[in-house]
PDB file of N, CA and C in Angstrom:
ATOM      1  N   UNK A   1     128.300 127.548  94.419  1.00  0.00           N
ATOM      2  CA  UNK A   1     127.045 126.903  94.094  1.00  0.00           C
ATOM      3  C   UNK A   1     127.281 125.799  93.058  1.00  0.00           C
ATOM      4  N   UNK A   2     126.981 124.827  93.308  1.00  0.00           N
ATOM      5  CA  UNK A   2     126.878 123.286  92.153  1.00  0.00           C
ATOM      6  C   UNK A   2     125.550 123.508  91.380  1.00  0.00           C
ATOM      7  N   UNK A   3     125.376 123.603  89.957  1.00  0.00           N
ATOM      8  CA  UNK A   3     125.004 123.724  88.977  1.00  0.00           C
ATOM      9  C   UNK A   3     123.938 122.403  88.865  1.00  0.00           C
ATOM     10  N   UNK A   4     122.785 122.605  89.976  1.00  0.00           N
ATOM     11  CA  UNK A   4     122.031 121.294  89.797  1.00  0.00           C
ATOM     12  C   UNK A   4     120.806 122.134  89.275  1.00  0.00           C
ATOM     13  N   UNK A   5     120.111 120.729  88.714  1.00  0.00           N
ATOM     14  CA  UNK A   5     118.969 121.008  88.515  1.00  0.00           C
ATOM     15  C   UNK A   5     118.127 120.000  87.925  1.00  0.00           C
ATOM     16  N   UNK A   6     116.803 120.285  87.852  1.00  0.00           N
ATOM     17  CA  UNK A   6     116.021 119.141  87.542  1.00  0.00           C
ATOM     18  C   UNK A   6     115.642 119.140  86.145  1.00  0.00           C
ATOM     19  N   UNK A   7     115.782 118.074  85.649  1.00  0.00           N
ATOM     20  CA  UNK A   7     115.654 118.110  83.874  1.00  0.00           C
ATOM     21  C   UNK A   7     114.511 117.055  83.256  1.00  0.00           C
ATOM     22  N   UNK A   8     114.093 116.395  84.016  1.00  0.00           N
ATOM     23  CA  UNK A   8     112.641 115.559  83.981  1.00  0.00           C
ATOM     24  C   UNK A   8     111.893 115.379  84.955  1.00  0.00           C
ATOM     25  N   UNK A   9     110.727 114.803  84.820  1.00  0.00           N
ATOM     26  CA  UNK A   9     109.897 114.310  85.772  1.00  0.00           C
ATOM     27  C   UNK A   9     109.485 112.742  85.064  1.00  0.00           C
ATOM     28  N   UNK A  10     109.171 112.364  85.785  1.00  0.00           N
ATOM     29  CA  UNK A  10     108.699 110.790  85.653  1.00  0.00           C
ATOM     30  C   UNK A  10     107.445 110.576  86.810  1.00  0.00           C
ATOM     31  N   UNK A  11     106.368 109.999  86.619  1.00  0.00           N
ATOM     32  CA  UNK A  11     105.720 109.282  87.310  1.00  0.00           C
ATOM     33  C   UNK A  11     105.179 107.456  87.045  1.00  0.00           C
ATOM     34  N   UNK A  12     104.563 106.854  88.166  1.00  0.00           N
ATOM     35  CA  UNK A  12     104.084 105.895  87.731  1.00  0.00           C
ATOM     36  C   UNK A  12     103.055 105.709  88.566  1.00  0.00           C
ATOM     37  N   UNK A  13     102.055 105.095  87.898  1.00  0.00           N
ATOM     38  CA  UNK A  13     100.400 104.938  89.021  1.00  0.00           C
ATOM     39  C   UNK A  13     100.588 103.095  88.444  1.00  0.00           C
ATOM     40  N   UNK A  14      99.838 102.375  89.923  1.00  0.00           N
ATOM     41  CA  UNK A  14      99.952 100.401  90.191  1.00  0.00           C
ATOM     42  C   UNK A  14      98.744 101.060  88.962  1.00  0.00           C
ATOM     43  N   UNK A  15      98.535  99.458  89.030  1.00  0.00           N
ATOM     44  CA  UNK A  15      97.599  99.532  87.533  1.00  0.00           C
ATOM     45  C   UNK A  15      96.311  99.043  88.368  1.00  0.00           C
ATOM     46  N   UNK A  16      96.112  98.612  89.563  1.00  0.00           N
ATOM     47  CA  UNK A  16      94.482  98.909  89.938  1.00  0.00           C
ATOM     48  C   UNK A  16      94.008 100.220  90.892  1.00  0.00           C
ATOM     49  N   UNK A  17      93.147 100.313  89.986  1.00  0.00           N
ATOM     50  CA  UNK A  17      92.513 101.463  90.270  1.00  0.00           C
ATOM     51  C   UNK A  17      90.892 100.969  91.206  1.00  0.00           C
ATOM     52  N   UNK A  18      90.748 101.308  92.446  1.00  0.00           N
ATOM     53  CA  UNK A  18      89.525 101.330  93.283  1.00  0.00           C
ATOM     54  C   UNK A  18      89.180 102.420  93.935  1.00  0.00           C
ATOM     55  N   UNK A  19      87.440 103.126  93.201  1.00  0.00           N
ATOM     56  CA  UNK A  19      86.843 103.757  93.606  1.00  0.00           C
ATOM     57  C   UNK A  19      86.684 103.712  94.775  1.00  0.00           C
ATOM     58  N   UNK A  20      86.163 105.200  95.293  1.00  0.00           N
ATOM     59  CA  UNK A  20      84.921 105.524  96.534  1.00  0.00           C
ATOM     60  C   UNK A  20      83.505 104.571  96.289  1.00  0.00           C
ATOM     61  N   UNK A  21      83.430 104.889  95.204  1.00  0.00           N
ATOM     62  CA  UNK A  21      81.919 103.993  94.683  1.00  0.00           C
ATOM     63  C   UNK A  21      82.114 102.680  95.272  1.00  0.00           C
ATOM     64  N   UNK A  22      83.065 101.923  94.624  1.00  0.00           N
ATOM     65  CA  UNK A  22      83.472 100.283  94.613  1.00  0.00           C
ATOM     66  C   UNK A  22      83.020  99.912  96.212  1.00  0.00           C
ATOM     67  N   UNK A  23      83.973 100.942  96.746  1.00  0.00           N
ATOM     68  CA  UNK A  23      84.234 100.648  98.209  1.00  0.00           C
ATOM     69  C   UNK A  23      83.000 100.829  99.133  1.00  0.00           C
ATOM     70  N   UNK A  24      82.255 101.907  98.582  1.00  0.00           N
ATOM     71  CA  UNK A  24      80.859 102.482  99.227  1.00  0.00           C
ATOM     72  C   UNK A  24      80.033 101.509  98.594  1.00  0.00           C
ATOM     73  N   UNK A  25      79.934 100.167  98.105  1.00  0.00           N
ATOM     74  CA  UNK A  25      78.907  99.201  97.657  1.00  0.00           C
ATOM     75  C   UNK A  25      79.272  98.096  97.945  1.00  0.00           C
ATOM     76  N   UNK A  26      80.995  98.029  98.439  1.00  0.00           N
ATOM     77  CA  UNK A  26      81.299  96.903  98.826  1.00  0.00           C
ATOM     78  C   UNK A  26      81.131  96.936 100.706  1.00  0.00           C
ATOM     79  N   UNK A  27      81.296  97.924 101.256  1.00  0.00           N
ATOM     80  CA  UNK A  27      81.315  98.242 102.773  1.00  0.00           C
ATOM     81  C   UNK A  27      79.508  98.755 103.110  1.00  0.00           C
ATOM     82  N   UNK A  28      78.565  98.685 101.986  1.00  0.00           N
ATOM     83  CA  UNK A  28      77.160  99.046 102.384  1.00  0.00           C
ATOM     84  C   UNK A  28      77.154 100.356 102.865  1.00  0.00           C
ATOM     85  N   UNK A  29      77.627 101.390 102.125  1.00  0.00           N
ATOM     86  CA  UNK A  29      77.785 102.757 102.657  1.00  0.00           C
ATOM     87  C   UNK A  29      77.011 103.821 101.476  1.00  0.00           C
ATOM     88  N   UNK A  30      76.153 104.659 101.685  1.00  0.00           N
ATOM     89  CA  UNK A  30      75.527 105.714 100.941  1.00  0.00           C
ATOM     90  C   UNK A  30      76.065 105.710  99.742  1.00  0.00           C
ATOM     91  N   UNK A  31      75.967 106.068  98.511  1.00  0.00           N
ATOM     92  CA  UNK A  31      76.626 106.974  97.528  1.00  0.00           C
ATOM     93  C   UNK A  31      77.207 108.213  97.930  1.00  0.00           C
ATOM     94  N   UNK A  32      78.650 108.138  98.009  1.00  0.00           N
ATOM     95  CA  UNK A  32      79.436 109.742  98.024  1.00  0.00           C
ATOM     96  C   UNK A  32      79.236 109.486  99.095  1.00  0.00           C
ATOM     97  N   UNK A  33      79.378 108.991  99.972  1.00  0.00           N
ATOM     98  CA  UNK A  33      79.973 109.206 101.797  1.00  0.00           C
ATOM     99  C   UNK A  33      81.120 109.554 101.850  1.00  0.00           C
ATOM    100  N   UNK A  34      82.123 108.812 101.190  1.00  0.00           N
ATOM    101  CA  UNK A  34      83.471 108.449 101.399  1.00  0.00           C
ATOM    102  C   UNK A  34      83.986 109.781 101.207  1.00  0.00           C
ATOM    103  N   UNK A  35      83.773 109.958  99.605  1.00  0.00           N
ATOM    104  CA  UNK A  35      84.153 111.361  99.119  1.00  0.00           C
ATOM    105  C   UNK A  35      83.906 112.871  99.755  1.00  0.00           C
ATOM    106  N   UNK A  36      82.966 112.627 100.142  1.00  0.00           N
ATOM    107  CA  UNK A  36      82.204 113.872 100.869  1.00  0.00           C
ATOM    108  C   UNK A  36      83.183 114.187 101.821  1.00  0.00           C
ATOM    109  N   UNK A  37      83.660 112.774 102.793  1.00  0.00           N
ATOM    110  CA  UNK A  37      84.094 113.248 104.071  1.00  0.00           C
ATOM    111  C   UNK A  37      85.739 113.187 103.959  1.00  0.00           C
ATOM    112  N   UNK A  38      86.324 112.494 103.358  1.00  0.00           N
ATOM    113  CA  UNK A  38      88.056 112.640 102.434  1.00  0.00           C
ATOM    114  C   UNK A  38      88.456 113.216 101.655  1.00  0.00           C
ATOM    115  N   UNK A  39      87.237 113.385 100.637  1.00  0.00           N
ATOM    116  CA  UNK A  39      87.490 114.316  99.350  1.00  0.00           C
ATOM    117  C   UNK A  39      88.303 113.308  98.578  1.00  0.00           C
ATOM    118  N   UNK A  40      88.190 111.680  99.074  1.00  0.00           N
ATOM    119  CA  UNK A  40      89.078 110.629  98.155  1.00  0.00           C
ATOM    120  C   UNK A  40      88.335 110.059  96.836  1.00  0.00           C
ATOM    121  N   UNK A  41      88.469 109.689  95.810  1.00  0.00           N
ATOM    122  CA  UNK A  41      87.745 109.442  95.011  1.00  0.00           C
ATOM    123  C   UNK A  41      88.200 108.454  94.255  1.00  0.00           C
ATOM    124  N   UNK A  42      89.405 108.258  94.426  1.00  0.00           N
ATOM    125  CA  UNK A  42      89.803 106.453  94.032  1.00  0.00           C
ATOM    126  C   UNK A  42      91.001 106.283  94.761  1.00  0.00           C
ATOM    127  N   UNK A  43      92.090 105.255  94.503  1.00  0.00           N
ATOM    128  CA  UNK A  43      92.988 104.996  95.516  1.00  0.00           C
ATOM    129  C   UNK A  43      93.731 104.401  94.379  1.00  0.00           C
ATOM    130  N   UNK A  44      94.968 103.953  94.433  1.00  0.00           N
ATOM    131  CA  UNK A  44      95.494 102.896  93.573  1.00  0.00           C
ATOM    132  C   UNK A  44      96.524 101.799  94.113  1.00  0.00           C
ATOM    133  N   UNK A  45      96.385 100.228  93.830  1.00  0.00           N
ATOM    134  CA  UNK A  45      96.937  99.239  94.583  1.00  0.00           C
ATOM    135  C   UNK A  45      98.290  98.448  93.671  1.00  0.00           C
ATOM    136  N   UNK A  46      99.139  98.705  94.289  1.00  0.00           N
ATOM    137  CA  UNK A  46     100.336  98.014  93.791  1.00  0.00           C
ATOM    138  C   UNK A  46      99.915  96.260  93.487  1.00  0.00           C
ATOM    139  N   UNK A  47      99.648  95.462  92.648  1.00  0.00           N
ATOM    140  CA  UNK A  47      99.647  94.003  92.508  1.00  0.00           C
ATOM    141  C   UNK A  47     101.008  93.591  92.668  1.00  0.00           C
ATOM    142  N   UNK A  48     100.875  91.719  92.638  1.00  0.00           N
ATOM    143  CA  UNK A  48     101.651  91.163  92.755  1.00  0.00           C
ATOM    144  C   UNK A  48     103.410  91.371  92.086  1.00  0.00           C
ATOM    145  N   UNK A  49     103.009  91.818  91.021  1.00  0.00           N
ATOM    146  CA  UNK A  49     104.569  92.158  89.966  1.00  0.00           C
ATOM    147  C   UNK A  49     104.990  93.783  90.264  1.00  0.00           C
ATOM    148  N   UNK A  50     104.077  94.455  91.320  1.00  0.00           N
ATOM    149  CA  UNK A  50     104.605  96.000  91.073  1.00  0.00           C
ATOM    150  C   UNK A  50     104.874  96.311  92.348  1.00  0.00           C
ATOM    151  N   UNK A  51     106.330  96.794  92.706  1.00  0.00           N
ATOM    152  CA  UNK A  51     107.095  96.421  94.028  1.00  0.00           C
ATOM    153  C   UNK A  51     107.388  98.268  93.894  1.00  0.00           C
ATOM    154  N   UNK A  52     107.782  98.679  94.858  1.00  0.00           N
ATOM    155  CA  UNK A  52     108.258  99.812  95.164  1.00  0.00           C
ATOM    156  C   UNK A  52     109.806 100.136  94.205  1.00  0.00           C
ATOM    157  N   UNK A  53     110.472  98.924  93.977  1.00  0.00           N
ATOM    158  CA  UNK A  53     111.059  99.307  92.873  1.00  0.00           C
ATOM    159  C   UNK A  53     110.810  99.137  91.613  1.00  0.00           C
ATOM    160  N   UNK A  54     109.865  98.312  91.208  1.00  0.00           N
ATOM    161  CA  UNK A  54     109.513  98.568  90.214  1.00  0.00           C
ATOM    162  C   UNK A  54     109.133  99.753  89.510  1.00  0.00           C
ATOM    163  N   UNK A  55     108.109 100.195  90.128  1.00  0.00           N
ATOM    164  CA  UNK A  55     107.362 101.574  89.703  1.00  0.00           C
ATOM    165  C   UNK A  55     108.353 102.741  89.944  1.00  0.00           C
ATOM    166  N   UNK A  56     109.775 102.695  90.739  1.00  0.00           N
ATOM    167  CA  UNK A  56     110.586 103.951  91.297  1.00  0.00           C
ATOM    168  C   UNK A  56     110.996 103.874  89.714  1.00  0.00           C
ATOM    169  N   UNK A  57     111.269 102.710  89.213  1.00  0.00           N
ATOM    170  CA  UNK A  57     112.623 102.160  88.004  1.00  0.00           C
ATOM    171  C   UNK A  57     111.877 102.553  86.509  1.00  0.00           C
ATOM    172  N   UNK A  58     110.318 102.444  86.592  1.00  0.00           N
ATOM    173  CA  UNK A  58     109.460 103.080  85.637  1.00  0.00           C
ATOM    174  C   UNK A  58     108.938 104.987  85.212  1.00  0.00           C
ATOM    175  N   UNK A  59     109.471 105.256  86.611  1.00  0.00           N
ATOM    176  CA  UNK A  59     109.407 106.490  87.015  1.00  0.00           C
ATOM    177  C   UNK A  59     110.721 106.971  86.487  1.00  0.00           C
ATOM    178  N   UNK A  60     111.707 106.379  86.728  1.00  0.00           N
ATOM    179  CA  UNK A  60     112.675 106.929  86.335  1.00  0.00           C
ATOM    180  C   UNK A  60     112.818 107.064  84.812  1.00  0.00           C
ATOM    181  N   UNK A  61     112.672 105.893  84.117  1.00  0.00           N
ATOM    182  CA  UNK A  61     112.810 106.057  82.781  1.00  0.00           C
ATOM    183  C   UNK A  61     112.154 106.928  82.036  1.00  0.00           C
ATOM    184  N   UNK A  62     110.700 107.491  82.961  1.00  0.00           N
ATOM    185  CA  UNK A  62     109.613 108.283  81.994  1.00  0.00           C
ATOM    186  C   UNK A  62     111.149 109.375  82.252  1.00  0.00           C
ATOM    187  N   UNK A  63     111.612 109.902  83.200  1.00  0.00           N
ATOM    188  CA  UNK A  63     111.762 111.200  83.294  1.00  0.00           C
ATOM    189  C   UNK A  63     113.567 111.088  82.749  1.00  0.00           C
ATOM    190  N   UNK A  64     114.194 110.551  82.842  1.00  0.00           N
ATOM    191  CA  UNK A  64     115.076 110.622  81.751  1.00  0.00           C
ATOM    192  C   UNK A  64     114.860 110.718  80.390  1.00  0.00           C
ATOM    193  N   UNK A  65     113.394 110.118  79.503  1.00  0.00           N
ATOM    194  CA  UNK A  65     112.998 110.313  78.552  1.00  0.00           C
ATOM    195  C   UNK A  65     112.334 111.874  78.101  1.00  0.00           C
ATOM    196  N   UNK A  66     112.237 112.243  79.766  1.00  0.00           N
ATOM    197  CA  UNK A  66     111.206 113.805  79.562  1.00  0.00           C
ATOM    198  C   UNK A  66     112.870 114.454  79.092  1.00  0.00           C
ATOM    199  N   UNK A  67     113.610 114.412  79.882  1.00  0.00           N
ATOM    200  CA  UNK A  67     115.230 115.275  80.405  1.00  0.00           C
ATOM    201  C   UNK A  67     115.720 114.938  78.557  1.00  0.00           C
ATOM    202  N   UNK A  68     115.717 114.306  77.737  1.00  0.00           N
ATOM    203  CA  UNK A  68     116.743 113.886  77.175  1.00  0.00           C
ATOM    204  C   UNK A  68     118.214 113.134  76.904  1.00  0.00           C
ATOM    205  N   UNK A  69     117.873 112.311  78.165  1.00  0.00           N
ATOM    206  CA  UNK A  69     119.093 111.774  78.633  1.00  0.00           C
ATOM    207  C   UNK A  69     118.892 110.305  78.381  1.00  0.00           C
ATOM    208  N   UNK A  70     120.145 109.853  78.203  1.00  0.00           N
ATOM    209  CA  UNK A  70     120.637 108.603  78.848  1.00  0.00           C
ATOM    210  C   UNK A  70     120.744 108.026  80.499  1.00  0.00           C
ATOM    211  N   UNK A  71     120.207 106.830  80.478  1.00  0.00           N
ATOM    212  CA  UNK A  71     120.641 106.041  81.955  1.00  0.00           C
ATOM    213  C   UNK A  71     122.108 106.814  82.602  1.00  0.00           C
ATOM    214  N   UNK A  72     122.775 106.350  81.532  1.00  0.00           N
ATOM    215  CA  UNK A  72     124.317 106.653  82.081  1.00  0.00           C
ATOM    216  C   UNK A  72     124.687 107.918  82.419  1.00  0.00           C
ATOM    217  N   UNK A  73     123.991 108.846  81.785  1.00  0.00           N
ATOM    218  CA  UNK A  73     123.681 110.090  82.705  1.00  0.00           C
ATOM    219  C   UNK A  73     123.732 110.487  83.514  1.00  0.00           C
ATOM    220  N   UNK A  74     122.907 110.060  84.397  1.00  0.00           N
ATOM    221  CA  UNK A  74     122.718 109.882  85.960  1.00  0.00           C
ATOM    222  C   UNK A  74     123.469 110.618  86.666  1.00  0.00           C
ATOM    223  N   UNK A  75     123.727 111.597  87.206  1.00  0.00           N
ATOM    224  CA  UNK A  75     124.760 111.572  88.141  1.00  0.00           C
ATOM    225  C   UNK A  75     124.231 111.390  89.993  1.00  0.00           C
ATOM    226  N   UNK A  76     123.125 111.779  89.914  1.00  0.00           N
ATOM    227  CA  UNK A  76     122.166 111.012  91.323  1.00  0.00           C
ATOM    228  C   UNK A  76     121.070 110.366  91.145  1.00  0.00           C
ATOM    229  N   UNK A  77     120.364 109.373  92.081  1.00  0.00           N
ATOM    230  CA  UNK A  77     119.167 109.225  92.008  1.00  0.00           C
ATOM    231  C   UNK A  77     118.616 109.524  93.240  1.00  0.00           C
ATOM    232  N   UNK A  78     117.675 110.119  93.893  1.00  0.00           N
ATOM    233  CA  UNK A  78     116.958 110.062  95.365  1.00  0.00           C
ATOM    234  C   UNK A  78     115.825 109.653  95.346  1.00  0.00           C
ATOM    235  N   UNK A  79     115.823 109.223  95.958  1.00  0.00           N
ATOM    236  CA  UNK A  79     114.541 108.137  96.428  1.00  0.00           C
ATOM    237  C   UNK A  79     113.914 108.558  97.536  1.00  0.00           C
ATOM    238  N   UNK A  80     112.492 108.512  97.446  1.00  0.00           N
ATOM    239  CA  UNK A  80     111.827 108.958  98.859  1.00  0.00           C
ATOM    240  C   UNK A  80     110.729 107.853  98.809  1.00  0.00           C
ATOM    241  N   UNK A  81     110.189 107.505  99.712  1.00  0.00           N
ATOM    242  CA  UNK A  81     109.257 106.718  99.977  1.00  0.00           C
ATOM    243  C   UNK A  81     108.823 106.271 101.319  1.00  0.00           C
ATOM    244  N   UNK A  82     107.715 106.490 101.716  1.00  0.00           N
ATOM    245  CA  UNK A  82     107.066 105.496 102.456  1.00  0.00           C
ATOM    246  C   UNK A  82     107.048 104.157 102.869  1.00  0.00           C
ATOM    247  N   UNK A  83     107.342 103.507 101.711  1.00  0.00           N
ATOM    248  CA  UNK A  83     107.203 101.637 101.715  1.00  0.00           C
ATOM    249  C   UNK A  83     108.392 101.917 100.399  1.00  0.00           C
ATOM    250  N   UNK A  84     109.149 101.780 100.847  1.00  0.00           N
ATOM    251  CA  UNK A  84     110.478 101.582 100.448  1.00  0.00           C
ATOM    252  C   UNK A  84     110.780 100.273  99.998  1.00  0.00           C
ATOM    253  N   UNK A  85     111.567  99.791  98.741  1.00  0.00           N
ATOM    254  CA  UNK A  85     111.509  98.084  98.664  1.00  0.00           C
ATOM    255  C   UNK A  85     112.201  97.210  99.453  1.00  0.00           C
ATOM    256  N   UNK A  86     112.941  97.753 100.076  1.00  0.00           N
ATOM    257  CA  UNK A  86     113.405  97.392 101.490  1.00  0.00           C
ATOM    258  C   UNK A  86     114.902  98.057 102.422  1.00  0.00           C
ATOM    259  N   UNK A  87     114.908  98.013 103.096  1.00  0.00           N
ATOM    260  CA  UNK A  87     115.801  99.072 104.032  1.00  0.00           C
ATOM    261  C   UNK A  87     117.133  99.097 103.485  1.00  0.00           C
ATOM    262  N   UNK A  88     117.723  98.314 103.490  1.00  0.00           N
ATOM    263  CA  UNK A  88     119.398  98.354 103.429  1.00  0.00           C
ATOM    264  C   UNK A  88     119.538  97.843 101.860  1.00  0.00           C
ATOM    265  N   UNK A  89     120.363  97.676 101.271  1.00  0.00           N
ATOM    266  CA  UNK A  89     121.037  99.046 100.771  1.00  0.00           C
ATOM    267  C   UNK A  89     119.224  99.736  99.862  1.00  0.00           C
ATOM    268  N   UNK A  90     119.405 100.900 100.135  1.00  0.00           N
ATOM    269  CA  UNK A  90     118.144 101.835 100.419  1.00  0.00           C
ATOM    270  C   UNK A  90     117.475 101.493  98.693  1.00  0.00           C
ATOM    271  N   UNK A  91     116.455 101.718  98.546  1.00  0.00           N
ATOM    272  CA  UNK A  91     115.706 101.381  96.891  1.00  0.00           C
ATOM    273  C   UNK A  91     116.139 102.436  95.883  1.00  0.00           C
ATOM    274  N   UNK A  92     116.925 103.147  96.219  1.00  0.00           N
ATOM    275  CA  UNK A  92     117.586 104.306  95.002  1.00  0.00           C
ATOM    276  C   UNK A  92     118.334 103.328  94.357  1.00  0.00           C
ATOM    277  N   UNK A  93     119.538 102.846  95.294  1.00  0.00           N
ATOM    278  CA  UNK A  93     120.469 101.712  94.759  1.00  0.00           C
ATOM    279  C   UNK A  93     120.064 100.561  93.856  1.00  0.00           C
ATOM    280  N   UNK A  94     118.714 100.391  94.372  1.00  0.00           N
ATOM    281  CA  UNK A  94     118.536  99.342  93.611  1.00  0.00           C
ATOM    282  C   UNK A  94     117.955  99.723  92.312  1.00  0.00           C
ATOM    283  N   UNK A  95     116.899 101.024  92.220  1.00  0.00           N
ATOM    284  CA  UNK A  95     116.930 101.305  91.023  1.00  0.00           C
ATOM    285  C   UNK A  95     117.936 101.667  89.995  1.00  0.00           C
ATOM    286  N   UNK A  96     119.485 102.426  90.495  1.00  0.00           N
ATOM    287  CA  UNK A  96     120.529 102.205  89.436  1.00  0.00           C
ATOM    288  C   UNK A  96     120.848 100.931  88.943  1.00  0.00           C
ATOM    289  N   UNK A  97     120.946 100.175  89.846  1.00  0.00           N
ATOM    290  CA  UNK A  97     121.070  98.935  89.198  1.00  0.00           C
ATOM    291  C   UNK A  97     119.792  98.429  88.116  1.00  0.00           C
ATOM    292  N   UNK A  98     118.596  98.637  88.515  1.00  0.00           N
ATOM    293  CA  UNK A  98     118.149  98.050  87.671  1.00  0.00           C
ATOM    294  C   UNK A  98     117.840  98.990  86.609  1.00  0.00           C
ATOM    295  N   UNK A  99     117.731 100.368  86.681  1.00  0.00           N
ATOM    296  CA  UNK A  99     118.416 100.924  85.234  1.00  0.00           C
ATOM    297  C   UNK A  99     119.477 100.153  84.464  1.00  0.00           C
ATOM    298  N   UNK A 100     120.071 100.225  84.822  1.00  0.00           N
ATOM    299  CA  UNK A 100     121.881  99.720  83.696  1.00  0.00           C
ATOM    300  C   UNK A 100     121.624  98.250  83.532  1.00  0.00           C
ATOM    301  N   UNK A 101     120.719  97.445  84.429  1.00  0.00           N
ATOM    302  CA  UNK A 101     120.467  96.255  83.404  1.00  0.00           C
ATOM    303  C   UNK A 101     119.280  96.368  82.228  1.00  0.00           C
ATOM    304  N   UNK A 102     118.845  97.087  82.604  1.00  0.00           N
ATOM    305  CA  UNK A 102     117.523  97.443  81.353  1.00  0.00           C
ATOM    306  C   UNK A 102     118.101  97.927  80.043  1.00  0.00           C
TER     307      UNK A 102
END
């Protein structure tokens, strides 16, 4: 058995935030439709400066800061995503890199 384990967590949320409300006044829809029938109650939108690696590379730092560690630490990073910052070489890679320039 290899002696892994997880020693932080990190998250990151885009910085706009849009309600059910917003959306239910912008689409002419009841109060609480949306919610009622998704159970969604806001959403959040990546802007122009916040890329899938960005926020992976912000994520990371919270949770090396949770772990007690250094960047150089590291001995993996995994990456999962949906909208990935782009296919080849995969957005883990690119977040080591842009760890160790930070």
């Amino acid at each position: 058995m290899l002696p892994v384990k997880i020693a932080g967590l990190g998250h990151y949320l885009p910085r706009v935030c849009v309600t059910s409300a917003q959306l239910e006044e912008k689409l002419g829809l009841p109060s609480g439709w949306i919610e009622r029938r998704t159970g969604i109650r806001e959403r959040r939108y990546a802007s122009g400066d916040e890329t899938a690696l960005t926020m992976a590379a912000a994520a990371a730092r919270m949770a090396t800061a949770a772990a007690g560690l250094e960047i150089g630490e590291l001995d993996l990073i995994v990456g999962a995503s949906s909208s990935p910052h782009q296919m080849i070489p995969c957005t883990a890679a690119l977040v080591q890199r842009e760890l160790a320039t930070s």
